[in-house]
C-alpha atoms as a PDB file:
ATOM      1  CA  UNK A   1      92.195 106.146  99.468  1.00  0.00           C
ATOM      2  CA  UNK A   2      94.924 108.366  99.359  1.00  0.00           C
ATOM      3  CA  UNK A   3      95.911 107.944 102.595  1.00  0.00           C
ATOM      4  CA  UNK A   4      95.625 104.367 102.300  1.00  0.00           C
ATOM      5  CA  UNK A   5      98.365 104.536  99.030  1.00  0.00           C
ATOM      6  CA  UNK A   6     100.752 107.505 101.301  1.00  0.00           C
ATOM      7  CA  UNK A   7     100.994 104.705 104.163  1.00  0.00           C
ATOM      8  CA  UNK A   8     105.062 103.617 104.956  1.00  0.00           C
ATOM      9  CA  UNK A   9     104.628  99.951 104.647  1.00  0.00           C
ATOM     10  CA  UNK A  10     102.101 100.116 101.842  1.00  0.00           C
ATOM     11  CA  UNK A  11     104.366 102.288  99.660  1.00  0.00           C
ATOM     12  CA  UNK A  12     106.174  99.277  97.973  1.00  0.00           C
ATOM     13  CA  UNK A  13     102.538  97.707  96.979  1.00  0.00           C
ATOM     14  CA  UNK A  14     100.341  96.879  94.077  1.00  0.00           C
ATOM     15  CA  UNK A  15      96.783  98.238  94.737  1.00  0.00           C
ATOM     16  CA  UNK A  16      94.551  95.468  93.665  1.00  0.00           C
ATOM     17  CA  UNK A  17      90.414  96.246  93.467  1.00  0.00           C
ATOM     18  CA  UNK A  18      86.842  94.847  93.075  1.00  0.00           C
ATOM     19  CA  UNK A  19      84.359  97.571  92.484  1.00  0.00           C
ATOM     20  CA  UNK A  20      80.918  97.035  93.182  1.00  0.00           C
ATOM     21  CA  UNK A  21      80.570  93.440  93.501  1.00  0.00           C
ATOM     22  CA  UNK A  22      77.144  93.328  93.797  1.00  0.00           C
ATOM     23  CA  UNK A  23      75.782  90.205  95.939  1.00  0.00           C
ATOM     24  CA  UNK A  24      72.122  89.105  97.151  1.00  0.00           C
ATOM     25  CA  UNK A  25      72.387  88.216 100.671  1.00  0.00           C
ATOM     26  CA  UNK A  26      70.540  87.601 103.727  1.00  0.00           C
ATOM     27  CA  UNK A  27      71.462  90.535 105.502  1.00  0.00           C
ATOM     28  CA  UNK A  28      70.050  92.481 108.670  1.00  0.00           C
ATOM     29  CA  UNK A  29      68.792  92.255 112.422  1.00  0.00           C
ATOM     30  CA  UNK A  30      64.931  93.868 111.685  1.00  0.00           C
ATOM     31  CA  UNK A  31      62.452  91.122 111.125  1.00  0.00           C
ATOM     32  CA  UNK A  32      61.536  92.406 107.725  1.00  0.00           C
ATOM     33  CA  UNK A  33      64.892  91.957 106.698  1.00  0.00           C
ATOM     34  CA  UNK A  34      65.307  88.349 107.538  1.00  0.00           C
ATOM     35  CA  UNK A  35      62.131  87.488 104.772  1.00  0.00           C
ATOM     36  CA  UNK A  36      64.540  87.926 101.866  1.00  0.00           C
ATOM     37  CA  UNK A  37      67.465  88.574 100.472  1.00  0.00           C
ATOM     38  CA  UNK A  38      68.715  92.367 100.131  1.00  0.00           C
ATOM     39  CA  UNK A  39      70.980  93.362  97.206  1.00  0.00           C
ATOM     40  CA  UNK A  40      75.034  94.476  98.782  1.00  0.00           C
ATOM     41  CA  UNK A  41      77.653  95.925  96.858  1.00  0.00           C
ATOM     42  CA  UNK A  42      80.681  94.752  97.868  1.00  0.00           C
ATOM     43  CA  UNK A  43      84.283  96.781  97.397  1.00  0.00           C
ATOM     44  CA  UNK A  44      87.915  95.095  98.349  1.00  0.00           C
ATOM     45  CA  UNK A  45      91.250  96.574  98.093  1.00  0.00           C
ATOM     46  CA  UNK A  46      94.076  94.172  98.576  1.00  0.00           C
ATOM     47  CA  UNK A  47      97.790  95.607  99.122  1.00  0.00           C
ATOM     48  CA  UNK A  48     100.432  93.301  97.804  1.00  0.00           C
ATOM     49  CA  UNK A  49     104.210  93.764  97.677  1.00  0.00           C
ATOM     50  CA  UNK A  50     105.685  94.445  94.181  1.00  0.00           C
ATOM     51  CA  UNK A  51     108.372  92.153  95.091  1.00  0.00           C
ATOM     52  CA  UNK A  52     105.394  89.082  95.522  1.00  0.00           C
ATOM     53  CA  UNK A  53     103.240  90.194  92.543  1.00  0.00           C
ATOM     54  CA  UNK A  54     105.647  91.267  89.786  1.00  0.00           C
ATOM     55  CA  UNK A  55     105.282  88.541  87.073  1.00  0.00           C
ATOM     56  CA  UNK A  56     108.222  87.567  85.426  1.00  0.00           C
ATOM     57  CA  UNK A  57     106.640  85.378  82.423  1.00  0.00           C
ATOM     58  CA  UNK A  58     103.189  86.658  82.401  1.00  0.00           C
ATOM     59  CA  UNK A  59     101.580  83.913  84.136  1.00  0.00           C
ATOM     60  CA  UNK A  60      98.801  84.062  86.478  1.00  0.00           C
ATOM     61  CA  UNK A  61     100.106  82.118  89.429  1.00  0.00           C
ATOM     62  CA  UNK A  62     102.770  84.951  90.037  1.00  0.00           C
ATOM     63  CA  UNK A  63      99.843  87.382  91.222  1.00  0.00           C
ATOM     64  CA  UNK A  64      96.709  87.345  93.376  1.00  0.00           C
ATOM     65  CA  UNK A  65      94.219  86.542  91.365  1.00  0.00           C
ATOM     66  CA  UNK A  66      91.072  88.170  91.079  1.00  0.00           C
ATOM     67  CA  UNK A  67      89.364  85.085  91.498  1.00  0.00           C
ATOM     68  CA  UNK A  68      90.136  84.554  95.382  1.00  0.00           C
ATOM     69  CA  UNK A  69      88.643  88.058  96.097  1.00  0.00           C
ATOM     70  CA  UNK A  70      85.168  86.927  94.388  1.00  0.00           C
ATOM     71  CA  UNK A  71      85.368  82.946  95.265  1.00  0.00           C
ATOM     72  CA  UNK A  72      85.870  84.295  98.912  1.00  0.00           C
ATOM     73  CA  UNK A  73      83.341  86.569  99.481  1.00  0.00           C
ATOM     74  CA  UNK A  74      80.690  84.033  97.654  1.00  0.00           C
ATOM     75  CA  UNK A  75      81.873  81.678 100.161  1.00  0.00           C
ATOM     76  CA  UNK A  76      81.294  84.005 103.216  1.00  0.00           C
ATOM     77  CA  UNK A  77      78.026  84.710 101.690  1.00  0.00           C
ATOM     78  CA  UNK A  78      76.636  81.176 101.262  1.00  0.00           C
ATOM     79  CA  UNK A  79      77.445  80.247 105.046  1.00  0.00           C
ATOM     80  CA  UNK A  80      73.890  81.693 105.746  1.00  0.00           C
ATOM     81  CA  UNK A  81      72.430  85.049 107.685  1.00  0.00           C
ATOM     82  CA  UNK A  82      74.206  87.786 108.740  1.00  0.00           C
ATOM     83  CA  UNK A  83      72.786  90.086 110.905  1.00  0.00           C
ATOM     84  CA  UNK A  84      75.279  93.192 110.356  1.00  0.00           C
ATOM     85  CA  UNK A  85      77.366  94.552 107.914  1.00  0.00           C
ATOM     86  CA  UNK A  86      80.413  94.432 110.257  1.00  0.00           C
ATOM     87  CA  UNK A  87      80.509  90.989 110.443  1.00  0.00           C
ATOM     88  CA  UNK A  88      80.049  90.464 106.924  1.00  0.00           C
ATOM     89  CA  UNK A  89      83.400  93.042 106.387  1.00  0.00           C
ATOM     90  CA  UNK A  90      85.150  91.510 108.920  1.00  0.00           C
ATOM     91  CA  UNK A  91      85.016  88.194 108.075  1.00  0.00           C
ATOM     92  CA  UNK A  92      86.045  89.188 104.452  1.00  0.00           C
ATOM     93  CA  UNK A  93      88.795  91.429 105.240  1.00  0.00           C
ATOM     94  CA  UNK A  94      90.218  87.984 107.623  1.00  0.00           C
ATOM     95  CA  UNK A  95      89.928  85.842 104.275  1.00  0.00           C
ATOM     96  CA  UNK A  96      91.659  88.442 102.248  1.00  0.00           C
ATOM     97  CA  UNK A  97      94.217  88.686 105.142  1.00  0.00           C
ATOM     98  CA  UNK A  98      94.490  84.991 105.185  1.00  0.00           C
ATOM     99  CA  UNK A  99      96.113  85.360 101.375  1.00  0.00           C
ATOM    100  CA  UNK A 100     100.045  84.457 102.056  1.00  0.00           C
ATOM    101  CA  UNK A 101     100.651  87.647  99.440  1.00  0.00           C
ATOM    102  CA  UNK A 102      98.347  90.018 100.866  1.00  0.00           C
ATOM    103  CA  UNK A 103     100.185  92.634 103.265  1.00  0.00           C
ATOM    104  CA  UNK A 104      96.438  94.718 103.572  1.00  0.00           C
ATOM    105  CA  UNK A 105      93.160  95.259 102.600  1.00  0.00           C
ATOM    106  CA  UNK A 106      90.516  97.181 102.552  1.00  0.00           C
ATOM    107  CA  UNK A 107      86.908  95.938 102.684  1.00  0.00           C
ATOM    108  CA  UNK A 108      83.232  97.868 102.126  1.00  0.00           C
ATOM    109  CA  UNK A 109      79.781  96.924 102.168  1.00  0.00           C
ATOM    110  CA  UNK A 110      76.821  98.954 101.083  1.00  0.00           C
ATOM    111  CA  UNK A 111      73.264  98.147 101.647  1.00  0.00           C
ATOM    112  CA  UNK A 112      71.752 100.803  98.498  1.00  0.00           C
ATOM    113  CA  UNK A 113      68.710  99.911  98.981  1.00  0.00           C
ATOM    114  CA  UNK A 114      67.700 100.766 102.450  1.00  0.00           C
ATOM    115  CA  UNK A 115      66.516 104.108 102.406  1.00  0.00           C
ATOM    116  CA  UNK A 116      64.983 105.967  99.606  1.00  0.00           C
ATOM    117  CA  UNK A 117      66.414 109.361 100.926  1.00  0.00           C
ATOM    118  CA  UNK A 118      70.435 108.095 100.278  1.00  0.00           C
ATOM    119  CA  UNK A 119      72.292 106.110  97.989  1.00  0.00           C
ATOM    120  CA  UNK A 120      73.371 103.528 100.514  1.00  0.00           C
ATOM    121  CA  UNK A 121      74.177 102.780 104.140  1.00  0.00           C
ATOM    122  CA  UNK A 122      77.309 100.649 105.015  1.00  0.00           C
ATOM    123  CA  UNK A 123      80.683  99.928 106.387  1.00  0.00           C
ATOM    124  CA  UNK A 124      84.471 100.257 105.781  1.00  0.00           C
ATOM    125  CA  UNK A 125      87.037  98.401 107.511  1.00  0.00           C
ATOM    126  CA  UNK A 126      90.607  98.047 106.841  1.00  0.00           C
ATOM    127  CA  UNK A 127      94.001  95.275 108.298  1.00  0.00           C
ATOM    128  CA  UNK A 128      97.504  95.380 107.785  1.00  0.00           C
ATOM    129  CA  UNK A 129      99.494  92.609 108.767  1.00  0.00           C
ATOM    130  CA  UNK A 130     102.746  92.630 110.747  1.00  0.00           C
ATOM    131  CA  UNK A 131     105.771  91.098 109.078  1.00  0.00           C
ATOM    132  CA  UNK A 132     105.325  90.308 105.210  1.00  0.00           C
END
């Protein structure tokens, strides 16, 4: 994440996070998987200018709220199937993306409960607009 935070363009940014946002989904491309739902923990960092998400007077509506990140991703996850974890990441990262504040994000999904030998398999995947 360091890296991330050390980027040029992302240097006059809030960091905004959800850890861990853990979600039952319908989630894989092996028969087995397709019977059920199978628990994902979801992780989002959104990048936002200071000069877009400074409040002034306190007041919600001058920041992202939290609210988007976790009323977007329940919305991805309702649509129905996914077979990989890639899609599901990518089409969160585009909603989070689709924010008029956000500059970047960062998106992860882990499957924790796929292998008894590991504490999870998953994906990372991370956008930064042009302009903003």
């Amino acid at each position: 994440m360091q890296t991330l935070l050390q980027h040029p363009r992302l240097m006059d940014c809030r960091r905004l996070f959800l850890r861990d946002y853990e979600v039952w989904i319908n989630i894989g491309v092996h028969d087995f998987e397709k019977k059920g739902e199978q628990r994902v923990l979801i992780n989002v960092d959104l990048f936002v200018p200071l000069a877009l998400s400074t409040p002034t007077h306190d007041q919600l509506d001058e920041v992202v709220d939290y609210d988007f990140i976790r009323r977007s991703i329940a919305e991805r996850v309702a649509r129905g199937h996914i077979h990989l974890q890639e899609t599901l990441a990518d089409d969160v990262l585009a909603a989070m993306l689709a924010h008029p504040r956000v500059r970047a994000a960062r998106v992860s999904t882990e499957k924790p409960d796929v292998y008894p030998d590991c504490d999870a398999v998953g994906v990372e995947v991370f956008g930064l607009k042009e302009g903003l």
